[in-house]
Structure formats: structure tokens, C-alpha cells
Protein backbone atom coordinates (compact mmCIF):
# COMPACT_ATOMS: atom_id res chain seq x y z
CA UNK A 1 15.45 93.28 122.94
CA UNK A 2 13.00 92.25 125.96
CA UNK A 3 10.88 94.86 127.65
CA UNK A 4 12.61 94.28 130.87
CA UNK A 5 15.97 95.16 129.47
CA UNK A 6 14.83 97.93 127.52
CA UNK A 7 13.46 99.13 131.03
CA UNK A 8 16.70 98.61 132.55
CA UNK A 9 19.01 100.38 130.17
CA UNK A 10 16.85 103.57 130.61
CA UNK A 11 17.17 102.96 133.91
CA UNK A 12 20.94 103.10 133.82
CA UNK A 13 21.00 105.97 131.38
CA UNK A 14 19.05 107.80 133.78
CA UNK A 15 21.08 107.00 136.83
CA UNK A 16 24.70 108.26 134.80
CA UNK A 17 23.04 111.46 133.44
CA UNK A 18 21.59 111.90 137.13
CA UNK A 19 25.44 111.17 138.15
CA UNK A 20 26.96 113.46 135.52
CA UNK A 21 24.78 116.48 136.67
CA UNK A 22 25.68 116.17 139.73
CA UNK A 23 29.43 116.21 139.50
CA UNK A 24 28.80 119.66 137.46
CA UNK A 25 27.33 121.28 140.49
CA UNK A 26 29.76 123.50 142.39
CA UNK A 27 30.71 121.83 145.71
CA UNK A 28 28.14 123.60 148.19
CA UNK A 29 25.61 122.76 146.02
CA UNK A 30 26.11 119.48 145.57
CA UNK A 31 26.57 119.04 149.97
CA UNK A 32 23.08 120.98 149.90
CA UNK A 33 21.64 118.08 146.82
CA UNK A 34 23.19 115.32 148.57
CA UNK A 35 21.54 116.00 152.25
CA UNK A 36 18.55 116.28 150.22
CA UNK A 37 18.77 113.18 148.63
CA UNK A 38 20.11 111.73 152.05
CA UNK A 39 17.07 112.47 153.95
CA UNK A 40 14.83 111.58 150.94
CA UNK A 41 16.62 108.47 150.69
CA UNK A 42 15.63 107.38 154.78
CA UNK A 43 12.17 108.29 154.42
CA UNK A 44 11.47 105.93 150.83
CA UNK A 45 13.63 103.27 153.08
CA UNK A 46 11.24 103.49 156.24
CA UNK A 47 8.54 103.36 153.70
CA UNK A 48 9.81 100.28 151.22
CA UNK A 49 9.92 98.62 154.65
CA UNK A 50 7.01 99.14 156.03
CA UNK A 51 5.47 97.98 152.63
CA UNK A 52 7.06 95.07 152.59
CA UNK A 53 6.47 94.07 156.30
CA UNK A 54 2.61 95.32 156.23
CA UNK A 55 1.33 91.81 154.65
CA UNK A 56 3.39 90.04 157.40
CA UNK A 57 1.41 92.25 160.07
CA UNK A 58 -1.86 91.96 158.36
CA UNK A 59 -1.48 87.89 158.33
CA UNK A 60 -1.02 88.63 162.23
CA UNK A 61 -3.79 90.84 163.04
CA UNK A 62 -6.60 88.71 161.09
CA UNK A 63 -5.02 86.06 163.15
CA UNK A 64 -5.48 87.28 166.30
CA UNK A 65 -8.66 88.89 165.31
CA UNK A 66 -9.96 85.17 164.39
CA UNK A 67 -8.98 83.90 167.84
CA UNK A 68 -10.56 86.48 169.42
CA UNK A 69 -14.24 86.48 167.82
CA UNK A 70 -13.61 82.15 168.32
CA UNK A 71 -13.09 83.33 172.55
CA UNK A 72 -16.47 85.28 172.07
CA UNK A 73 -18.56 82.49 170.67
CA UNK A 74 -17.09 80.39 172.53
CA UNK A 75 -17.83 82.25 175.86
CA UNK A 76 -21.11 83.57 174.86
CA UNK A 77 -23.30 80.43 175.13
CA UNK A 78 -24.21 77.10 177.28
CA UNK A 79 -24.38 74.09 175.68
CA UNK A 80 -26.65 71.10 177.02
CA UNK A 81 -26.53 68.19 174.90
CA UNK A 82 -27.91 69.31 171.11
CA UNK A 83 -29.39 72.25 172.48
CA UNK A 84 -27.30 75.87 173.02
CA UNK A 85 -28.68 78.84 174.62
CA UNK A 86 -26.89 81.93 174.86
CA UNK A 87 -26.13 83.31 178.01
CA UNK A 88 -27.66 86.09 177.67
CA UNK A 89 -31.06 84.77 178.30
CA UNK A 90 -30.18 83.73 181.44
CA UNK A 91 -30.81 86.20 184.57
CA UNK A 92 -33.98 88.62 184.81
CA UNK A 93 -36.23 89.66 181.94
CA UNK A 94 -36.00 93.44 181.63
CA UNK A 95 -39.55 94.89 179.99
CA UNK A 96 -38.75 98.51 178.42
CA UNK A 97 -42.56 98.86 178.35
């Protein structure tokens, strides 16, 4: 037997003892374990998805963070010919001293 299945059948004896205990619980009980599990349940789902959309957003942000140091260089100096000089050394020289 493969690891994988052997993984899998615990999995499902898990799930039907899980299952069985629960239909022993009186009825109130049960409404109290399955709001628990309900609102449980929503917050793993709002999690699983924003694990599985985070790489997409990553990929976007180093994208745009890319394009934006590229505006910066780009903006930030002169060329003329071979030679480029930053912008910044245009204007007045200010001496701290």
C-alpha cells in the first residue's frame, strides 16, 4: 500500500468516527458543535483563499514595484550623448559648512 493511500484511509477513518460522534450528541448539542464548526469552517475558507491568491498578488506587486523604480531611473537623470548626469546636480550648490 502507497503512502498516499495509507494517508487517505486514515483520513476517512477519521472523518466517519468524527461523523459517528457527532450523531451521538443530543440535538442542542450538536446545533451548538455544528455553528462551531460552521463559523470555523468560513474563517479556514477566507484563509485557504487568501493563500492561494497571495502568490498571484505578490507576482503583481513586484510588478508594479519594478515599473516604478524603472519611472525613477528613468526620470532621475539627463542623458547627452554617452555621458548621463543626474539631475540632481543641476541647480545651486548648497555648502553645509
Amino acid at each position: 500500500m502507497n503512502v498516499v493511500e495509507k494517508i487517505f484511509a486514515a483520513a476517512m477513518v477519521v472523518a466517519c468516527v468524527l461523523l459517528l460522534a457527532r450523531m451521538l450528541l443530543r440535538p442542542r448539542r450538536r446545533a451548538r458543535v455544528d455553528a462551531s464548526l460552521r463559523r470555523n469552517g468560513e474563517l479556514w475558507q477566507r484563509r485557504v483563499r487568501h493563500f492561494v491568491a497571495w502568490p498571484a498578488a505578490e507576482l503583481r506587486a513586484r510588478r508594479e514595484t519594478r515599473e516604478a523604480i524603472r519611472r525613477a531611473r528613468r526620470s532621475a537623470i539627463e542623458r547627452d550623448g554617452n555621458v548621463i548626469s543626474p539631475k540632481a546636480f543641476k541647480g545651486r550648490r548648497r555648502d553645509l559648512h
